[in-house]
C-alpha atoms as a PDB file:
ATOM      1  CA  UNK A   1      22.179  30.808 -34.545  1.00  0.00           C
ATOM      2  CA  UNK A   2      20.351  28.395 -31.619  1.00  0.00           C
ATOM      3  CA  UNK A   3      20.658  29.688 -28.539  1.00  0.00           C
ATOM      4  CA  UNK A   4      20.660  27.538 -25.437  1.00  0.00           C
ATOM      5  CA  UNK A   5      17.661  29.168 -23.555  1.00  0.00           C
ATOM      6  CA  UNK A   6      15.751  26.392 -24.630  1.00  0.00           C
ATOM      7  CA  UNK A   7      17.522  23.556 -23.598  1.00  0.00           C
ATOM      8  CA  UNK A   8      17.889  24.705 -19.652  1.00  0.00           C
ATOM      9  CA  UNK A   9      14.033  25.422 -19.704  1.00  0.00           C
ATOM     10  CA  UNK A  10      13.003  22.215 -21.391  1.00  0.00           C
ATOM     11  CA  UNK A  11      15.738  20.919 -18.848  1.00  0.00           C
ATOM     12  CA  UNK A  12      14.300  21.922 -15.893  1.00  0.00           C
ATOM     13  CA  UNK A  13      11.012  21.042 -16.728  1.00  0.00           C
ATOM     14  CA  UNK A  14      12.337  17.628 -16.564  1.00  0.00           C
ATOM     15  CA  UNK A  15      13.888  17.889 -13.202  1.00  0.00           C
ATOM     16  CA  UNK A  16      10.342  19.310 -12.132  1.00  0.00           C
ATOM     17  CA  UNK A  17       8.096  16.346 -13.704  1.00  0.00           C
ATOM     18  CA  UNK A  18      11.001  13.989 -12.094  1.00  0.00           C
ATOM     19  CA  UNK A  19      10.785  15.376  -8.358  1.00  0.00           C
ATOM     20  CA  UNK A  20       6.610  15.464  -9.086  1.00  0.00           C
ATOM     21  CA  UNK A  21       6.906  11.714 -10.243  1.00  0.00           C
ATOM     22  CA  UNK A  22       9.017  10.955  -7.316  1.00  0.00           C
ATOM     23  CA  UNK A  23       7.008  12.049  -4.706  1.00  0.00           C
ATOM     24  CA  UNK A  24       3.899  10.339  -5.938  1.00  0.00           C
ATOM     25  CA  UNK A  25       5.834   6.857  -5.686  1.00  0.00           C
ATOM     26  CA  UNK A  26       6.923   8.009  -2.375  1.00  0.00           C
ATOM     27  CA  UNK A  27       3.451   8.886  -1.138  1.00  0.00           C
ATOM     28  CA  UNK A  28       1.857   5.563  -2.383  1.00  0.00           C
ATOM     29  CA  UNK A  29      -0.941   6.050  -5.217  1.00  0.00           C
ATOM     30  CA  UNK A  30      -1.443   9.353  -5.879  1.00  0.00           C
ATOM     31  CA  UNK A  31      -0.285  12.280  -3.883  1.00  0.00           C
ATOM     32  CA  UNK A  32      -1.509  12.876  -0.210  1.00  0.00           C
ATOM     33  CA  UNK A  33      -0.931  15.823   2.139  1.00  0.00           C
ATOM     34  CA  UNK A  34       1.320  15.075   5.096  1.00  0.00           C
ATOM     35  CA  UNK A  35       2.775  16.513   8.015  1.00  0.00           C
ATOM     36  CA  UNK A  36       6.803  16.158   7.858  1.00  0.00           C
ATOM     37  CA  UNK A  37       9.031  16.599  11.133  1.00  0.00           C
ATOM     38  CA  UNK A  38      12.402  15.064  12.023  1.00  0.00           C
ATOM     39  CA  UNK A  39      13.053  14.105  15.485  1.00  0.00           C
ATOM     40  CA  UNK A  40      16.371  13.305  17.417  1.00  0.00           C
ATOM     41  CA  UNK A  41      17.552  11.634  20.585  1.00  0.00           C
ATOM     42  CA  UNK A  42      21.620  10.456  21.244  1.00  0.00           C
ATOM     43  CA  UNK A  43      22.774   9.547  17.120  1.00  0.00           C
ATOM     44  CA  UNK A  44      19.213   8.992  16.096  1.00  0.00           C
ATOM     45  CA  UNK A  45      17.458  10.477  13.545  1.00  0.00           C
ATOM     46  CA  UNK A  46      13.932  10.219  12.410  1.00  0.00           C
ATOM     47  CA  UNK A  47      12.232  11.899   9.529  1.00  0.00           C
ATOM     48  CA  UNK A  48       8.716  11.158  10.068  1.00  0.00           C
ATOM     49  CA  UNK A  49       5.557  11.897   7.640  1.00  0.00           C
ATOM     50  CA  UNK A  50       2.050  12.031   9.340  1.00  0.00           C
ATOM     51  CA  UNK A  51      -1.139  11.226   6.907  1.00  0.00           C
ATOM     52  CA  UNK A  52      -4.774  11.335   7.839  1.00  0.00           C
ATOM     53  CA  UNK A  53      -5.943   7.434   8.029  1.00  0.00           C
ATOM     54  CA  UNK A  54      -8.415   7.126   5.101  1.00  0.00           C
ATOM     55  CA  UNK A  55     -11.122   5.003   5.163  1.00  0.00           C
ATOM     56  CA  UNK A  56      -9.403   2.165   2.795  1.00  0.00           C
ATOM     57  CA  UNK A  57      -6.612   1.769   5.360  1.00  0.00           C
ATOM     58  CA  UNK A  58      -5.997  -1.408   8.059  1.00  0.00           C
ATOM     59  CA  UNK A  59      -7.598  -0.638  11.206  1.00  0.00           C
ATOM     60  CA  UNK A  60      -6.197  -1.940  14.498  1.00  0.00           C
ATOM     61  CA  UNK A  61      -7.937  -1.030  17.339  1.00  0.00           C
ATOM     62  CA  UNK A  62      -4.909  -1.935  20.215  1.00  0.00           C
ATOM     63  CA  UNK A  63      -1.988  -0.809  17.600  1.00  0.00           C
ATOM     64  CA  UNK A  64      -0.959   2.546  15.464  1.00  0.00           C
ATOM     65  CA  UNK A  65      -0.443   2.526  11.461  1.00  0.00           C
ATOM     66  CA  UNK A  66       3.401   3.488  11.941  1.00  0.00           C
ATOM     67  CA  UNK A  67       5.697   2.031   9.741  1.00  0.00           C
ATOM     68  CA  UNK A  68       9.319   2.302  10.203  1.00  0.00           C
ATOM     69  CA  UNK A  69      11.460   1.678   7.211  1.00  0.00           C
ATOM     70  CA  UNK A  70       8.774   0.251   5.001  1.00  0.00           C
ATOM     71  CA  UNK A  71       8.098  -2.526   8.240  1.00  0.00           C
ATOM     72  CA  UNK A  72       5.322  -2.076  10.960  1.00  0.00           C
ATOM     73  CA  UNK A  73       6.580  -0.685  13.958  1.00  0.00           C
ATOM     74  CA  UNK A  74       5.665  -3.694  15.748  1.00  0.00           C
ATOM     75  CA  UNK A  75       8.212  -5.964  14.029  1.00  0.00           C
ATOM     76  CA  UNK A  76      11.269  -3.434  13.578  1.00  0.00           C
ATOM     77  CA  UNK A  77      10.992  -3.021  17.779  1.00  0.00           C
ATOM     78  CA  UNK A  78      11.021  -6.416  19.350  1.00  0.00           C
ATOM     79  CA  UNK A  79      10.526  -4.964  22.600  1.00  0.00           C
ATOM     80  CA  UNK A  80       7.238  -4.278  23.879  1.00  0.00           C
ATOM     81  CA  UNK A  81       8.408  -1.153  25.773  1.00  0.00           C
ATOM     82  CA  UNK A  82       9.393   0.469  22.452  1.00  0.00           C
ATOM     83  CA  UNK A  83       6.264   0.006  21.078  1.00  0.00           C
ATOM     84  CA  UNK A  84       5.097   1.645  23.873  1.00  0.00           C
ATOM     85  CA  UNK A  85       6.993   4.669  23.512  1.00  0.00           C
ATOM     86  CA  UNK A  86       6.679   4.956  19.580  1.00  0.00           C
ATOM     87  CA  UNK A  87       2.768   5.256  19.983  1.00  0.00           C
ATOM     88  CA  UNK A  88       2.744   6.888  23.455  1.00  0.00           C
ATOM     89  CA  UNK A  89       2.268  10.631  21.701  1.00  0.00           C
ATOM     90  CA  UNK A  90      -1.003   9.402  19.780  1.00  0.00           C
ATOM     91  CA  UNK A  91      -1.499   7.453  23.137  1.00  0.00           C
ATOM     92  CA  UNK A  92      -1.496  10.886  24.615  1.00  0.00           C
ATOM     93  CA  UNK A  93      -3.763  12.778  22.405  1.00  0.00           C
ATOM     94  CA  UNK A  94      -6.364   9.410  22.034  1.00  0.00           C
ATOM     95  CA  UNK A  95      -5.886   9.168  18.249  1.00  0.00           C
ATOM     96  CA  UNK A  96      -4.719   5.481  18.151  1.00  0.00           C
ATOM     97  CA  UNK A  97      -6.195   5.271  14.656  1.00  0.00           C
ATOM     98  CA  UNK A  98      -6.925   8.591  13.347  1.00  0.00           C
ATOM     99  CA  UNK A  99      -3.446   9.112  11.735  1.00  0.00           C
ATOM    100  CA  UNK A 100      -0.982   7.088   9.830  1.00  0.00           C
ATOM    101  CA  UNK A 101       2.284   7.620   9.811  1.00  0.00           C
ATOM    102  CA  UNK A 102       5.799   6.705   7.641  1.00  0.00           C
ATOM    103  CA  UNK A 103       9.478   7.016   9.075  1.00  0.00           C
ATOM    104  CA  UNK A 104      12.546   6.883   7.965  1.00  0.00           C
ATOM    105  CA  UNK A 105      14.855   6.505  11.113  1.00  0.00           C
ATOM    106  CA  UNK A 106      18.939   5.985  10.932  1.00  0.00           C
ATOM    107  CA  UNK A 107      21.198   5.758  13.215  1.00  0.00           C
ATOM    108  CA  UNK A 108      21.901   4.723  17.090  1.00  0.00           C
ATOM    109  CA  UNK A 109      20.256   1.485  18.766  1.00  0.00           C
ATOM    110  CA  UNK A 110      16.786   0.923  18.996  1.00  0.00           C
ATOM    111  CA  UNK A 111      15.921   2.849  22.127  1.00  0.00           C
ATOM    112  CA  UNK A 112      17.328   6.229  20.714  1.00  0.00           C
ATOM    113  CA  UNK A 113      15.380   5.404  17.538  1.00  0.00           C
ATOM    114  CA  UNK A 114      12.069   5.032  19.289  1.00  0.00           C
ATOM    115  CA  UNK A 115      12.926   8.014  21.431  1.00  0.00           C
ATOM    116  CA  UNK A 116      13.506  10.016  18.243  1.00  0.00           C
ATOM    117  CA  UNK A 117      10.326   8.815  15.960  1.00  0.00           C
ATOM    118  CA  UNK A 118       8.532   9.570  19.578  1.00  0.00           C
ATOM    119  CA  UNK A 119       9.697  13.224  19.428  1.00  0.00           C
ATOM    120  CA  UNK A 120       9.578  13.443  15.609  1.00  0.00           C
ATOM    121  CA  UNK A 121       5.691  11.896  15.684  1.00  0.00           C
ATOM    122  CA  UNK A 122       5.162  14.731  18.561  1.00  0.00           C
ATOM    123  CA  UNK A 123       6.646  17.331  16.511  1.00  0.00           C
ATOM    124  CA  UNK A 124       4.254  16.730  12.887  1.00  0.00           C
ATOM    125  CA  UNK A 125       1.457  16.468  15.279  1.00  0.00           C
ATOM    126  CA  UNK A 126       2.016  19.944  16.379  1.00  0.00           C
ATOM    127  CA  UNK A 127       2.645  20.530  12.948  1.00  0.00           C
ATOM    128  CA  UNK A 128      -1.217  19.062  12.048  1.00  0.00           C
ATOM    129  CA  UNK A 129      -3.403  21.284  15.224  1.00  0.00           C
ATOM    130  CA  UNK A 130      -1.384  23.611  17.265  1.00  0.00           C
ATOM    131  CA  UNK A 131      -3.831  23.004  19.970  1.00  0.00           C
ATOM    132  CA  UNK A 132      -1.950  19.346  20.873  1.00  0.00           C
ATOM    133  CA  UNK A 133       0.424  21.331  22.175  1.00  0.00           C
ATOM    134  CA  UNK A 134      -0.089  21.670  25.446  1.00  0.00           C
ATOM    135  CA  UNK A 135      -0.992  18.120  25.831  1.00  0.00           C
ATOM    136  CA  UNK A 136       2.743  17.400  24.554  1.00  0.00           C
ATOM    137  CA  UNK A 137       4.643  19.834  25.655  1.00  0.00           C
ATOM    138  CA  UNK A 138       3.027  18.334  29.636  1.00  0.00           C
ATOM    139  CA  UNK A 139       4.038  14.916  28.762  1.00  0.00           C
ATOM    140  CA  UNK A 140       7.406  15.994  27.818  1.00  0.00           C
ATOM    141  CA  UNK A 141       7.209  14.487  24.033  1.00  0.00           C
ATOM    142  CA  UNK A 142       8.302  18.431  22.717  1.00  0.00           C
ATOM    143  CA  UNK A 143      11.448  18.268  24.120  1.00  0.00           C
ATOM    144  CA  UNK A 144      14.281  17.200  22.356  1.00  0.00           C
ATOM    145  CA  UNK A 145      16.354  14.699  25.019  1.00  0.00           C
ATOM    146  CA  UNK A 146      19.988  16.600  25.151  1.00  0.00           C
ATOM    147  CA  UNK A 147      21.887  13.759  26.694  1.00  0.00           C
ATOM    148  CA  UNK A 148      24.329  12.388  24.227  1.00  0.00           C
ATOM    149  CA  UNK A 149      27.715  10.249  24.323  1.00  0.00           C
ATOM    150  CA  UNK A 150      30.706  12.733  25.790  1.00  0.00           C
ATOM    151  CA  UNK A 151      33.071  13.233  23.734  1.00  0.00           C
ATOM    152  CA  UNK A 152      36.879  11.105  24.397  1.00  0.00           C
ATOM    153  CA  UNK A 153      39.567  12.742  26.199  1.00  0.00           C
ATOM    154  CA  UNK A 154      43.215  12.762  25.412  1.00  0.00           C
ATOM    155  CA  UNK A 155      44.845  10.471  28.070  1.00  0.00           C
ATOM    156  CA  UNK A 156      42.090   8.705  28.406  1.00  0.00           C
ATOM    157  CA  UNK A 157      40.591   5.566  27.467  1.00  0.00           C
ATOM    158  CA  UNK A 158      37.210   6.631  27.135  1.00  0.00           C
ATOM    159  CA  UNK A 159      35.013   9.788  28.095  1.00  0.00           C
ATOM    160  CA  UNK A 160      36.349   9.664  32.222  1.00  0.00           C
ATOM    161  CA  UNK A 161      37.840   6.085  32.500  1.00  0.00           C
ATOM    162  CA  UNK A 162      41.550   6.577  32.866  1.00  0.00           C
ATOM    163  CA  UNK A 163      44.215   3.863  32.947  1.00  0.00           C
ATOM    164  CA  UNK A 164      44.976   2.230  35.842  1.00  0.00           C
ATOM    165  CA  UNK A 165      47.385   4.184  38.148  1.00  0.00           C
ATOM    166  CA  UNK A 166      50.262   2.634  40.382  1.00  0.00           C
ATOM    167  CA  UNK A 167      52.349   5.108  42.970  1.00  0.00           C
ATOM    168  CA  UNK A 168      54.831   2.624  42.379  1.00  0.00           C
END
């Protein structure tokens, strides 16, 4: 009689070399240790992963190595102000170039985006030296942003606006 012991182990070392091959092609060549956080602001979310820059990587001396759904942060925000705020946390801490980082946002428009990879950038940089901290937690990067879209009322046409009354 064959029992079926065998299979599920031989099956699950399967599933275990898949997830090991999966985050090597995720992480680029080879594996590397990173930092992951997620980050939030309105109906954003960001999952971010912070690397230590190696010496093989770009180096920009006025920009960040953030990239933002496989683009550079720099052309998935148009706006100059956004680029501001995605690399005001390593702004903050004056690592411009000592970290690298990959994110995966969804959701929202782009100022909730940038507001969210700011927080979740904050948060894995915690994550790296607790002793950024206090520099972030001051600037206010720490904080998760509650403000969100209120919810519709019945009778109404949106969140307050009513529709328009007559006495008569």
């Amino acid at each position: 009689m064959v029992t079926k012991k065998p299979k599920t182990e031989e099956a699950e070392e399967v599933v275990q070399a898949e997830e090991e091959v999966v985050a090597e092609e995720k992480n680029g060549n080879g594996s590397e240790k990173y930092f992951k956080s997620i980050g939030r602001r309105k109906e954003s979310t960001a999952v971010v992963r912070l690397y230590t820059r190696k010496s093989t990587d770009p180096v920009h001396e006025d920009r960040a190595l953030i990239t933002v759904n496989d683009k550079d942060y720099t052309e998935y925000f148009t706006n100059k102000n956004l680029h501001a705020v995605v690399e005001s946390p390593l702004k903050k801490l004056k690592s411009m170039n000592r970290f690298k980082a990959t994110v995966k946002v969804s959701g929202g428009g782009s100022s909730g985006q940038a507001d969210a990879i700011r927080h979740g950038l904050s948060r894995s940089l915690e994550l790296f030296d607790s002793n950024f901290r206090k520099k972030l937690k001051k600037a206010g990067f720490l904080t998760r942003d509650p403000r969100a879209k209120e919810r519709r009322k019945p009778g109404l046409k949106k969140a307050r606006k009513a529709p328009r009354w007559a006495k008569r």
